[in-house]
PDB file of N, CA and C in Angstrom:
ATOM      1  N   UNK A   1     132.664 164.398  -0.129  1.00  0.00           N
ATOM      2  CA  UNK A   1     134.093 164.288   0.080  1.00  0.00           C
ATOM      3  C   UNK A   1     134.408 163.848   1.507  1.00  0.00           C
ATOM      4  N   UNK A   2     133.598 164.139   2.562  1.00  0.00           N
ATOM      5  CA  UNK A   2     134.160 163.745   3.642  1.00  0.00           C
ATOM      6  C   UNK A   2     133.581 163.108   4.005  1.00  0.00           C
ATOM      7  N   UNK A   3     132.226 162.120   3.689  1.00  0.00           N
ATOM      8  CA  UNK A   3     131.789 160.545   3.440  1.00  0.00           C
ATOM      9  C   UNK A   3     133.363 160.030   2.963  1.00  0.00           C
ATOM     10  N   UNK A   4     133.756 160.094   2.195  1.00  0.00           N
ATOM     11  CA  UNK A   4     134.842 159.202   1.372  1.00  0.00           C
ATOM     12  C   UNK A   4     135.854 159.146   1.928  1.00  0.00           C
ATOM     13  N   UNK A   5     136.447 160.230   3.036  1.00  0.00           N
ATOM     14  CA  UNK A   5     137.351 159.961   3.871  1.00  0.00           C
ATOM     15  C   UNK A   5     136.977 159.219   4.972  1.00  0.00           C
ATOM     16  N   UNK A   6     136.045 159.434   5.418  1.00  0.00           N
ATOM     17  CA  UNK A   6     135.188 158.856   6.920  1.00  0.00           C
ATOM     18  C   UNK A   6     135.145 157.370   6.428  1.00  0.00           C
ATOM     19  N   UNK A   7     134.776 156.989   5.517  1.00  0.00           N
ATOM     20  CA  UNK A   7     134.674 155.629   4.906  1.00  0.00           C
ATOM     21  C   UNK A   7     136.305 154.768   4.863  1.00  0.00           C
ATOM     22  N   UNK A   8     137.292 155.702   4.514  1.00  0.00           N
ATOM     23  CA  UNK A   8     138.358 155.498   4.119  1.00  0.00           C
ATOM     24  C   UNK A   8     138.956 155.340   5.481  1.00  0.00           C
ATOM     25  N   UNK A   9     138.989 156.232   6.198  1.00  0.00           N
ATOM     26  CA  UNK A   9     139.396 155.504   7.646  1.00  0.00           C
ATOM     27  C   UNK A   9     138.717 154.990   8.223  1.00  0.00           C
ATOM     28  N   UNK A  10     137.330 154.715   8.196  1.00  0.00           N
ATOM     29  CA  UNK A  10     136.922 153.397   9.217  1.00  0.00           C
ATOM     30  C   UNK A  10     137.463 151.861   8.315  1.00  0.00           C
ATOM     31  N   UNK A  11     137.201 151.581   6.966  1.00  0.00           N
ATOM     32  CA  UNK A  11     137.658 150.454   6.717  1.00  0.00           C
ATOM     33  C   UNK A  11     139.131 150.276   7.125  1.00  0.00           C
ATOM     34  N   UNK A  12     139.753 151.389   6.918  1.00  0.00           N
ATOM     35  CA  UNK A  12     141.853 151.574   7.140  1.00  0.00           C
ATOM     36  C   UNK A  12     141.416 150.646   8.403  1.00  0.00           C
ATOM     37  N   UNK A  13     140.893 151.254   9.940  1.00  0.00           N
ATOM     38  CA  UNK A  13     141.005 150.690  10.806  1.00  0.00           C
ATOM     39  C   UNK A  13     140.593 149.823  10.822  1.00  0.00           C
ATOM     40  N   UNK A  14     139.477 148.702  10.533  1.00  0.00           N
ATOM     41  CA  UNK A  14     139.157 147.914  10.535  1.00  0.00           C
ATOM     42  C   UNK A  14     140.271 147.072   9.841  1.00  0.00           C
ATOM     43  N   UNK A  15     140.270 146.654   8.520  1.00  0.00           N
ATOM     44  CA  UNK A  15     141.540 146.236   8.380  1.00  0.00           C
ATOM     45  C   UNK A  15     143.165 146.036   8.652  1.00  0.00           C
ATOM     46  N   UNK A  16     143.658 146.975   9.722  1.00  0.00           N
ATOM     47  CA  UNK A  16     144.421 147.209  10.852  1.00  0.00           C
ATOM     48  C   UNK A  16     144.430 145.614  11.703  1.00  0.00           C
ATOM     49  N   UNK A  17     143.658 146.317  12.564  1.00  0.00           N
ATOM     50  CA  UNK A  17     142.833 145.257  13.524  1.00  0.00           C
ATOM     51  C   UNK A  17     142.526 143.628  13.001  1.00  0.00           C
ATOM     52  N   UNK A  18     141.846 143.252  11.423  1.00  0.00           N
ATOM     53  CA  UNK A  18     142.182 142.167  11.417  1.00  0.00           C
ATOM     54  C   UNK A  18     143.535 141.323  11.227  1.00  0.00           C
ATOM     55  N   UNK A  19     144.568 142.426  10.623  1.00  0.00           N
ATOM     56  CA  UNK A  19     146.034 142.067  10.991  1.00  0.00           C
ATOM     57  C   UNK A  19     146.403 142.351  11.897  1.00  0.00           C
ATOM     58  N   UNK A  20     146.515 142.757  12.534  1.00  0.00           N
ATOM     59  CA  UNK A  20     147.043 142.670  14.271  1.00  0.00           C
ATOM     60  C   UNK A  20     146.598 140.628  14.799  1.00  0.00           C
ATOM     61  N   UNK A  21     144.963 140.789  14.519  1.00  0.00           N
ATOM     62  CA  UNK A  21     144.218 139.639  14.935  1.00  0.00           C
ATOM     63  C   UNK A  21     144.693 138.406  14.322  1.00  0.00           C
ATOM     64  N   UNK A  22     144.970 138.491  13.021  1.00  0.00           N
ATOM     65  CA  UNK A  22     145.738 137.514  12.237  1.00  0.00           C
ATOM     66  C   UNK A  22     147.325 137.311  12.927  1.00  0.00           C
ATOM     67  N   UNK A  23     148.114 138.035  12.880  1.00  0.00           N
ATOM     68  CA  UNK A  23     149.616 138.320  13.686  1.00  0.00           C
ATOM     69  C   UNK A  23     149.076 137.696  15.183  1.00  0.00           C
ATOM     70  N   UNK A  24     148.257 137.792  15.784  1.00  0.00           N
ATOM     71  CA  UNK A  24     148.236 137.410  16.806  1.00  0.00           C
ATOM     72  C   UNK A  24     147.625 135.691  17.695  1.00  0.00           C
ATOM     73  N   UNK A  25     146.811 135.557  15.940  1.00  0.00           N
ATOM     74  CA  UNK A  25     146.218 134.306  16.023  1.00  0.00           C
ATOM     75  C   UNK A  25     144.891 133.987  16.416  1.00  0.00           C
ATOM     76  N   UNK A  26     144.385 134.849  16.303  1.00  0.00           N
ATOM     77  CA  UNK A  26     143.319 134.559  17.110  1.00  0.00           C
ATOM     78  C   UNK A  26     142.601 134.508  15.962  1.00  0.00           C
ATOM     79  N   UNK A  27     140.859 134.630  16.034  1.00  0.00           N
ATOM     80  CA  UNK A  27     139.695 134.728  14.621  1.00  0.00           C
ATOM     81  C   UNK A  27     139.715 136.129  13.855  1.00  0.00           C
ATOM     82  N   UNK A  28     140.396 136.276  13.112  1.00  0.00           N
ATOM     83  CA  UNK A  28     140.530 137.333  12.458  1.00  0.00           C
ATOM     84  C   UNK A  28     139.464 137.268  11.354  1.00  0.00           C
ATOM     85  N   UNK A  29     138.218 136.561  11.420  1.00  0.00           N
ATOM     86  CA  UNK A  29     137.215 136.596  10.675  1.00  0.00           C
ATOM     87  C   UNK A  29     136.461 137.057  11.458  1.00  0.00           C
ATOM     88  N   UNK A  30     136.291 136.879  12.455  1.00  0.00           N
ATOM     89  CA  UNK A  30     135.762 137.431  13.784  1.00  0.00           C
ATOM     90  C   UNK A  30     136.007 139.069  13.505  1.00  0.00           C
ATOM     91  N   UNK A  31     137.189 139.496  14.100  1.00  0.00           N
ATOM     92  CA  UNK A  31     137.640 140.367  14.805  1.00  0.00           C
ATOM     93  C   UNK A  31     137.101 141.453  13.056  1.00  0.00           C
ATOM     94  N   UNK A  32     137.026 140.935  11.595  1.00  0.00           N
ATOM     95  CA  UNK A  32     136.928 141.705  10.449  1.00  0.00           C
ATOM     96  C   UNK A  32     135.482 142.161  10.570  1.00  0.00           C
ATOM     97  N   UNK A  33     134.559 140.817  10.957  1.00  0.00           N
ATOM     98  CA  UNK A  33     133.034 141.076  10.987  1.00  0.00           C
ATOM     99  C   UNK A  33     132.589 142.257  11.970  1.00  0.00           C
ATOM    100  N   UNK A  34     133.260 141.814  13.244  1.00  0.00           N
ATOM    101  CA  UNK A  34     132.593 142.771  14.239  1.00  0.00           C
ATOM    102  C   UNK A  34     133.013 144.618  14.120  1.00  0.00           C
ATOM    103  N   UNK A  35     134.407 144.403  13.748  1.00  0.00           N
ATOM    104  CA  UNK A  35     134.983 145.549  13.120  1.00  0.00           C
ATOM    105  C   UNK A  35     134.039 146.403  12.234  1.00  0.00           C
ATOM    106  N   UNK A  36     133.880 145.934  11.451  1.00  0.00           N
ATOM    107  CA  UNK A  36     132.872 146.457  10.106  1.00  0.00           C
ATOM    108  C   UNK A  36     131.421 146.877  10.295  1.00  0.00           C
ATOM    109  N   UNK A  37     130.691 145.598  11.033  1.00  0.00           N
ATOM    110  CA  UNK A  37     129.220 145.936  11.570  1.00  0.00           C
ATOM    111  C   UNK A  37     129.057 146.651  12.738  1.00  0.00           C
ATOM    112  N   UNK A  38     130.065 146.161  13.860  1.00  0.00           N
ATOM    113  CA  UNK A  38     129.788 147.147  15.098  1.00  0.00           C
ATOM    114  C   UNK A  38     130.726 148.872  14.922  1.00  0.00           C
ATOM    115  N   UNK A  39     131.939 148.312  14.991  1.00  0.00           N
ATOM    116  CA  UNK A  39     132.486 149.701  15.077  1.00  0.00           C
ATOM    117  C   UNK A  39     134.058 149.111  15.495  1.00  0.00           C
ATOM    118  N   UNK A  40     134.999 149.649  14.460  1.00  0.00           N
ATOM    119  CA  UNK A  40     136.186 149.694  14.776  1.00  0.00           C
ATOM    120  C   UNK A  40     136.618 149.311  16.527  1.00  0.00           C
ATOM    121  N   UNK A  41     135.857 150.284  17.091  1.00  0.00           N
ATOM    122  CA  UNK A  41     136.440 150.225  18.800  1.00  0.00           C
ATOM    123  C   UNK A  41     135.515 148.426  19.397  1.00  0.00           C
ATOM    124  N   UNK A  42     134.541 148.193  18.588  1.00  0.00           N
ATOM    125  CA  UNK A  42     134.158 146.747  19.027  1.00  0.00           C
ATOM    126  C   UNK A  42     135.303 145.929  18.824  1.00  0.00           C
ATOM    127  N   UNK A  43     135.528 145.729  17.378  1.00  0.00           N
ATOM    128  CA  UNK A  43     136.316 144.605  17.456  1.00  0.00           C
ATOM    129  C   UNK A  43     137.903 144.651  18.208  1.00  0.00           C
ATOM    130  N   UNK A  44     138.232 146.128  18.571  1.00  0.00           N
ATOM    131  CA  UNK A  44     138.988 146.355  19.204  1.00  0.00           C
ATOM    132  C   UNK A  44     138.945 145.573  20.360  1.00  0.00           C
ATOM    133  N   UNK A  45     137.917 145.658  21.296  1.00  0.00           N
ATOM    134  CA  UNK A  45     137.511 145.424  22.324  1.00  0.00           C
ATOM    135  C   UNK A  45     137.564 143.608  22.360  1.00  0.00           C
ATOM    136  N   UNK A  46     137.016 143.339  21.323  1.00  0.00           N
ATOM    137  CA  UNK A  46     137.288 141.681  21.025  1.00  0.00           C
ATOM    138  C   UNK A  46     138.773 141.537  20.909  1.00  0.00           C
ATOM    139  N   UNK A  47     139.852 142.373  19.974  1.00  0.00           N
ATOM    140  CA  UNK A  47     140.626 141.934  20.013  1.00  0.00           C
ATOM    141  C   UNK A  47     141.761 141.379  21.196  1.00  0.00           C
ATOM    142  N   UNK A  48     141.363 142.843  22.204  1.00  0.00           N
ATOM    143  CA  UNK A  48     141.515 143.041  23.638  1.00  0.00           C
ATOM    144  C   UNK A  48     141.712 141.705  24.280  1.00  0.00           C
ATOM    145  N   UNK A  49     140.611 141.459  23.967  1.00  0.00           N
ATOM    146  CA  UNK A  49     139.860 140.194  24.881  1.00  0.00           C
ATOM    147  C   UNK A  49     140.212 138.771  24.798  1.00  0.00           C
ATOM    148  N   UNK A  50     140.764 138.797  23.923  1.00  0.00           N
ATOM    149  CA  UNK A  50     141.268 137.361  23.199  1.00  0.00           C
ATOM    150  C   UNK A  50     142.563 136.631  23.309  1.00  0.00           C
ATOM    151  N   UNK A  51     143.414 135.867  24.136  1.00  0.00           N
ATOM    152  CA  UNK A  51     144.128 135.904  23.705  1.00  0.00           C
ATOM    153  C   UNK A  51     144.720 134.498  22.862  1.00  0.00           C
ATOM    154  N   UNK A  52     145.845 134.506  22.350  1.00  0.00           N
ATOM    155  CA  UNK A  52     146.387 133.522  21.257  1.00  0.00           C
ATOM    156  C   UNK A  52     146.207 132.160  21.462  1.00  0.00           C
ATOM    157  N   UNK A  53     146.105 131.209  21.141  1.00  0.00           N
ATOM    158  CA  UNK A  53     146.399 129.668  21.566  1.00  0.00           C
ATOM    159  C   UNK A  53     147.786 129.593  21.306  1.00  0.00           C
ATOM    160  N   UNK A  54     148.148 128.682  22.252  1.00  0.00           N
ATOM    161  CA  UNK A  54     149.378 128.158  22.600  1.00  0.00           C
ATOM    162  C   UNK A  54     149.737 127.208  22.077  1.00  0.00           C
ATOM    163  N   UNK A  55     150.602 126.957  21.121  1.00  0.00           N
ATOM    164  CA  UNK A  55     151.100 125.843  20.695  1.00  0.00           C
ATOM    165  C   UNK A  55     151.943 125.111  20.277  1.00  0.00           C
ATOM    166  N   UNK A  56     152.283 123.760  21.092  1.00  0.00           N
ATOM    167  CA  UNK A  56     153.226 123.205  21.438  1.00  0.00           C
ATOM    168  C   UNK A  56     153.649 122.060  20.790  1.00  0.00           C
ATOM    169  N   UNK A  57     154.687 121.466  20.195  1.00  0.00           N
ATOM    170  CA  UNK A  57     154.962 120.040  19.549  1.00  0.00           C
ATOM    171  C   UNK A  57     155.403 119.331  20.749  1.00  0.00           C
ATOM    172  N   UNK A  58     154.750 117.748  20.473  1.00  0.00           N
ATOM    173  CA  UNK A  58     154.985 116.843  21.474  1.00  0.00           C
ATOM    174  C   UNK A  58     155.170 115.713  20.549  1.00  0.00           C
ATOM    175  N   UNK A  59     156.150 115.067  21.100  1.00  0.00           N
ATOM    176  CA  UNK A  59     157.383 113.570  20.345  1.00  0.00           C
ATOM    177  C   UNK A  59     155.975 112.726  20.451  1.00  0.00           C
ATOM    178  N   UNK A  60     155.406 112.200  20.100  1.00  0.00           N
ATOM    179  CA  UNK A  60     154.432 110.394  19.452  1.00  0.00           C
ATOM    180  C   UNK A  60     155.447 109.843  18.463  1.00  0.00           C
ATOM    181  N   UNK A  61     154.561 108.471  19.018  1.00  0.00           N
ATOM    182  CA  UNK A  61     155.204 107.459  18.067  1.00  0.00           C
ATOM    183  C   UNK A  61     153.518 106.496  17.027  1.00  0.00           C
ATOM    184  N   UNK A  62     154.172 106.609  15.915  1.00  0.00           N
ATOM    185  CA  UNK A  62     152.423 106.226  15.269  1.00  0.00           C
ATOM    186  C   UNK A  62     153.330 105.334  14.243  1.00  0.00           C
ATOM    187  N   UNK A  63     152.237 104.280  14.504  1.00  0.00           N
ATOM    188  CA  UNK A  63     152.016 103.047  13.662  1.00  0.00           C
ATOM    189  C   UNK A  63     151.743 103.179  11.741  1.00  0.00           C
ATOM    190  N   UNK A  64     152.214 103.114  11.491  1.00  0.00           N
ATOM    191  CA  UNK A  64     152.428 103.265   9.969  1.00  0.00           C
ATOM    192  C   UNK A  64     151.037 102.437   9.174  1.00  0.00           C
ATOM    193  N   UNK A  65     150.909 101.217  10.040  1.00  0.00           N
ATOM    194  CA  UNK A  65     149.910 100.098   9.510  1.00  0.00           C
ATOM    195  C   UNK A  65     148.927 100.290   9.747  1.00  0.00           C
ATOM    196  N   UNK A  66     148.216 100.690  11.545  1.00  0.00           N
ATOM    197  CA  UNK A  66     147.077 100.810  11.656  1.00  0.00           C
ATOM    198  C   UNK A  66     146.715 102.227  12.233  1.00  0.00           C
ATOM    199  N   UNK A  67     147.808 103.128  12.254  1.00  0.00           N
ATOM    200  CA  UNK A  67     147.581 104.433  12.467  1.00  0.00           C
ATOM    201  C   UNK A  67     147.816 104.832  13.625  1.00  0.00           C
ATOM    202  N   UNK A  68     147.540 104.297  14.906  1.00  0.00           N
ATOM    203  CA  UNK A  68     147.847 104.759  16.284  1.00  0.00           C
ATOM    204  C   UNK A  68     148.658 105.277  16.495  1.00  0.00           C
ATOM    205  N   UNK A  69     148.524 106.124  17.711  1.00  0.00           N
ATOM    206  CA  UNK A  69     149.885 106.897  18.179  1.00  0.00           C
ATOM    207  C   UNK A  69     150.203 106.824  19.430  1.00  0.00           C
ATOM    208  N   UNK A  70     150.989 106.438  19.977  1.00  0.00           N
ATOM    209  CA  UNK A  70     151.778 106.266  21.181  1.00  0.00           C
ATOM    210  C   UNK A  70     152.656 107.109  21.810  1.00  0.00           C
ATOM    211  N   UNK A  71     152.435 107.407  22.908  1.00  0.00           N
ATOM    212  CA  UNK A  71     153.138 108.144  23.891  1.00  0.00           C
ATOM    213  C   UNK A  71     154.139 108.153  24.281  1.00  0.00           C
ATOM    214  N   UNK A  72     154.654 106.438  24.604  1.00  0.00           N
ATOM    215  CA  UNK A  72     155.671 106.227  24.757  1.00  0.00           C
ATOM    216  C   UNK A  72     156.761 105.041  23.656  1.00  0.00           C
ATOM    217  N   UNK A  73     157.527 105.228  23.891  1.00  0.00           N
ATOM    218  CA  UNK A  73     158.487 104.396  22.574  1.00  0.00           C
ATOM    219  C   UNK A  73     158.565 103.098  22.899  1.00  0.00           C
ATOM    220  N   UNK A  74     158.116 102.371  21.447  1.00  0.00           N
ATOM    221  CA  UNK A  74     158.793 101.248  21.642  1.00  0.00           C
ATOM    222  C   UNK A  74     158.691 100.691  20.540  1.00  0.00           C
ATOM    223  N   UNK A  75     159.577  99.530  20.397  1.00  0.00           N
ATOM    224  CA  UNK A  75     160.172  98.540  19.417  1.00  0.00           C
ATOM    225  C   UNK A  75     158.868  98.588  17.876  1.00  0.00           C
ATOM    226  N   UNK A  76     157.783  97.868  18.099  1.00  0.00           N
ATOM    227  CA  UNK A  76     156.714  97.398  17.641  1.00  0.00           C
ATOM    228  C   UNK A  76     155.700  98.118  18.252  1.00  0.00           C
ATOM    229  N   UNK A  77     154.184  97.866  17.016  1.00  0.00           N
ATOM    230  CA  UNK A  77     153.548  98.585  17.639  1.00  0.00           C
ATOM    231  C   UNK A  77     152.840  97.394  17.997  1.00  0.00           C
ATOM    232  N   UNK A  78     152.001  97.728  19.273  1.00  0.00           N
ATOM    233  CA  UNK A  78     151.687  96.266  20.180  1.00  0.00           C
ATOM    234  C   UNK A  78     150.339  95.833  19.775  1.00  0.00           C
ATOM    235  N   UNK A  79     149.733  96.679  18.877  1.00  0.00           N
ATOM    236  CA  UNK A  79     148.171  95.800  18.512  1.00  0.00           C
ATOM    237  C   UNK A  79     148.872  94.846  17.431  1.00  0.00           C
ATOM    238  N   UNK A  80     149.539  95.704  16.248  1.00  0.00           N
ATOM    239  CA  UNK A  80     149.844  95.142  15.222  1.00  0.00           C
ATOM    240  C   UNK A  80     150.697  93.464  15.670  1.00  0.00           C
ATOM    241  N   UNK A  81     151.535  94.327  16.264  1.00  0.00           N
ATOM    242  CA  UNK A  81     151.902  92.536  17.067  1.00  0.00           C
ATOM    243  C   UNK A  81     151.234  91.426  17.558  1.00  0.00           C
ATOM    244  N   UNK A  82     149.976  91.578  17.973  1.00  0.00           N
ATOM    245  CA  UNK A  82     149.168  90.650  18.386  1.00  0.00           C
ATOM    246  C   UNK A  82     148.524  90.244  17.339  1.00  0.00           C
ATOM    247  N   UNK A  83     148.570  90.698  15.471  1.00  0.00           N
ATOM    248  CA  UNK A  83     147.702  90.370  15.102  1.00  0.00           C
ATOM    249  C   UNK A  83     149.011  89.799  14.333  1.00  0.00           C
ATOM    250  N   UNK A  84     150.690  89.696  14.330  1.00  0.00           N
ATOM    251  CA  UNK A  84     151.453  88.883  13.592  1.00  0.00           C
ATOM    252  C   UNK A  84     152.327  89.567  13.121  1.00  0.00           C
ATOM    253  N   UNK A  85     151.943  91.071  12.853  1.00  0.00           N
ATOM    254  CA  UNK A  85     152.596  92.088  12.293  1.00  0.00           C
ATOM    255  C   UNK A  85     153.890  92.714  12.931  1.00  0.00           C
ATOM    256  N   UNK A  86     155.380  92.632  12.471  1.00  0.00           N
ATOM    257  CA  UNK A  86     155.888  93.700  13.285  1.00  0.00           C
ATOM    258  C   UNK A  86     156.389  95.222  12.272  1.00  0.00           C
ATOM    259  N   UNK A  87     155.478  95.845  12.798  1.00  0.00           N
ATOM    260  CA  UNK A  87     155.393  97.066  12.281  1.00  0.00           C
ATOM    261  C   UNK A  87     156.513  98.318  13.037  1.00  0.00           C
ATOM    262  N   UNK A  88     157.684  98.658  13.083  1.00  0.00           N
ATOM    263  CA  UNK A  88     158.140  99.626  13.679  1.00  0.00           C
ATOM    264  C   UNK A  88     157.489 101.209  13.265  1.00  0.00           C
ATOM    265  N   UNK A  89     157.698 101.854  14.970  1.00  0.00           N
ATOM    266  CA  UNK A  89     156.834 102.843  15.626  1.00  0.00           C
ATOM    267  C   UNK A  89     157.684 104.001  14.417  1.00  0.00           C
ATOM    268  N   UNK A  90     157.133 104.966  13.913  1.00  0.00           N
ATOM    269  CA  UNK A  90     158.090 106.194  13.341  1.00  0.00           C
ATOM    270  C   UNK A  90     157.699 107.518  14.493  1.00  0.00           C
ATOM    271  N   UNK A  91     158.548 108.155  14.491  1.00  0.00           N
ATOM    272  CA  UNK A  91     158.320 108.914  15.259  1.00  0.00           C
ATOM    273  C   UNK A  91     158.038 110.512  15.099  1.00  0.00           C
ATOM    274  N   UNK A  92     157.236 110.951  15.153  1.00  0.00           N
ATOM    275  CA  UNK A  92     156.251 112.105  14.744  1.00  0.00           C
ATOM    276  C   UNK A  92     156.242 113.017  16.133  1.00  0.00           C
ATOM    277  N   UNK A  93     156.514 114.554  15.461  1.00  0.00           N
ATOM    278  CA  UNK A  93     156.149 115.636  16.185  1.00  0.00           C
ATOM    279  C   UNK A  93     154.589 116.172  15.905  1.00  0.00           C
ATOM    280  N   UNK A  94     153.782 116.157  17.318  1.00  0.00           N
ATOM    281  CA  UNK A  94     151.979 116.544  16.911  1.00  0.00           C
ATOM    282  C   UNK A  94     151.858 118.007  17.606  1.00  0.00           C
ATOM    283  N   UNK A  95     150.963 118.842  17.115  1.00  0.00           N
ATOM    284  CA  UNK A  95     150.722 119.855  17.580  1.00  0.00           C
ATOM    285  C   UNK A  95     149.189 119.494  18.732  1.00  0.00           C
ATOM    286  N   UNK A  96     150.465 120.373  19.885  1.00  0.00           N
ATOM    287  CA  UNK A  96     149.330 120.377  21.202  1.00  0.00           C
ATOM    288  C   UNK A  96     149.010 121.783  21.557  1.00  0.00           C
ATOM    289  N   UNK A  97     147.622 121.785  22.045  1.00  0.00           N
ATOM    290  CA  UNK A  97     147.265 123.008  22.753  1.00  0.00           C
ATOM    291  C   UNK A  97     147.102 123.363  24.889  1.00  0.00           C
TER     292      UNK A  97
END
């Protein structure tokens, strides 16, 4: 009986911790493994340790025809133009870190 509780709260915590890790972004495959094999207070300690990536949308402009993406705006995209094509730029939000 008190195997089955001891069991019952180390997985509780462990599973805790990989939602926190998930909510927080980080490897919550990580933070489940080390949890489980080392010890609740490990992956704690990873979770500690980690923090989120940052991430930011930034305005490009990408070529519909040959795919490129451009930094800055303009009319046509300038390979496609040299090869005859005028292809207008669409303009796309990209995820940056």
């Amino acid at each position: 009986m008190d195997l089955i509780i001891f069991l019952s709260v180390y997985l509780m915590a462990c599973l805790v911790l990989t939602f926190l890790s998930y909510r927080k972004k980080i490897n919550w495959w990580l933070t489940l493994i080390i949890s489980i094999l080392v010890t609740p207070v490990g992956g704690f300690i990873y979770y500690q340790s980690n923090n989120p990536i940052k991430v930011y949308k930034e305005a490009r402009y990408k070529c519909r025809r040959c795919g490129f993406y451009f930094t800055e705006e303009s009319t046509f995209c300038p390979y496609c133009e040299q090869d005859g094509h005028k292809i207008p730029l669409k303009k796309v939000y990209v995820d940056m870190t």
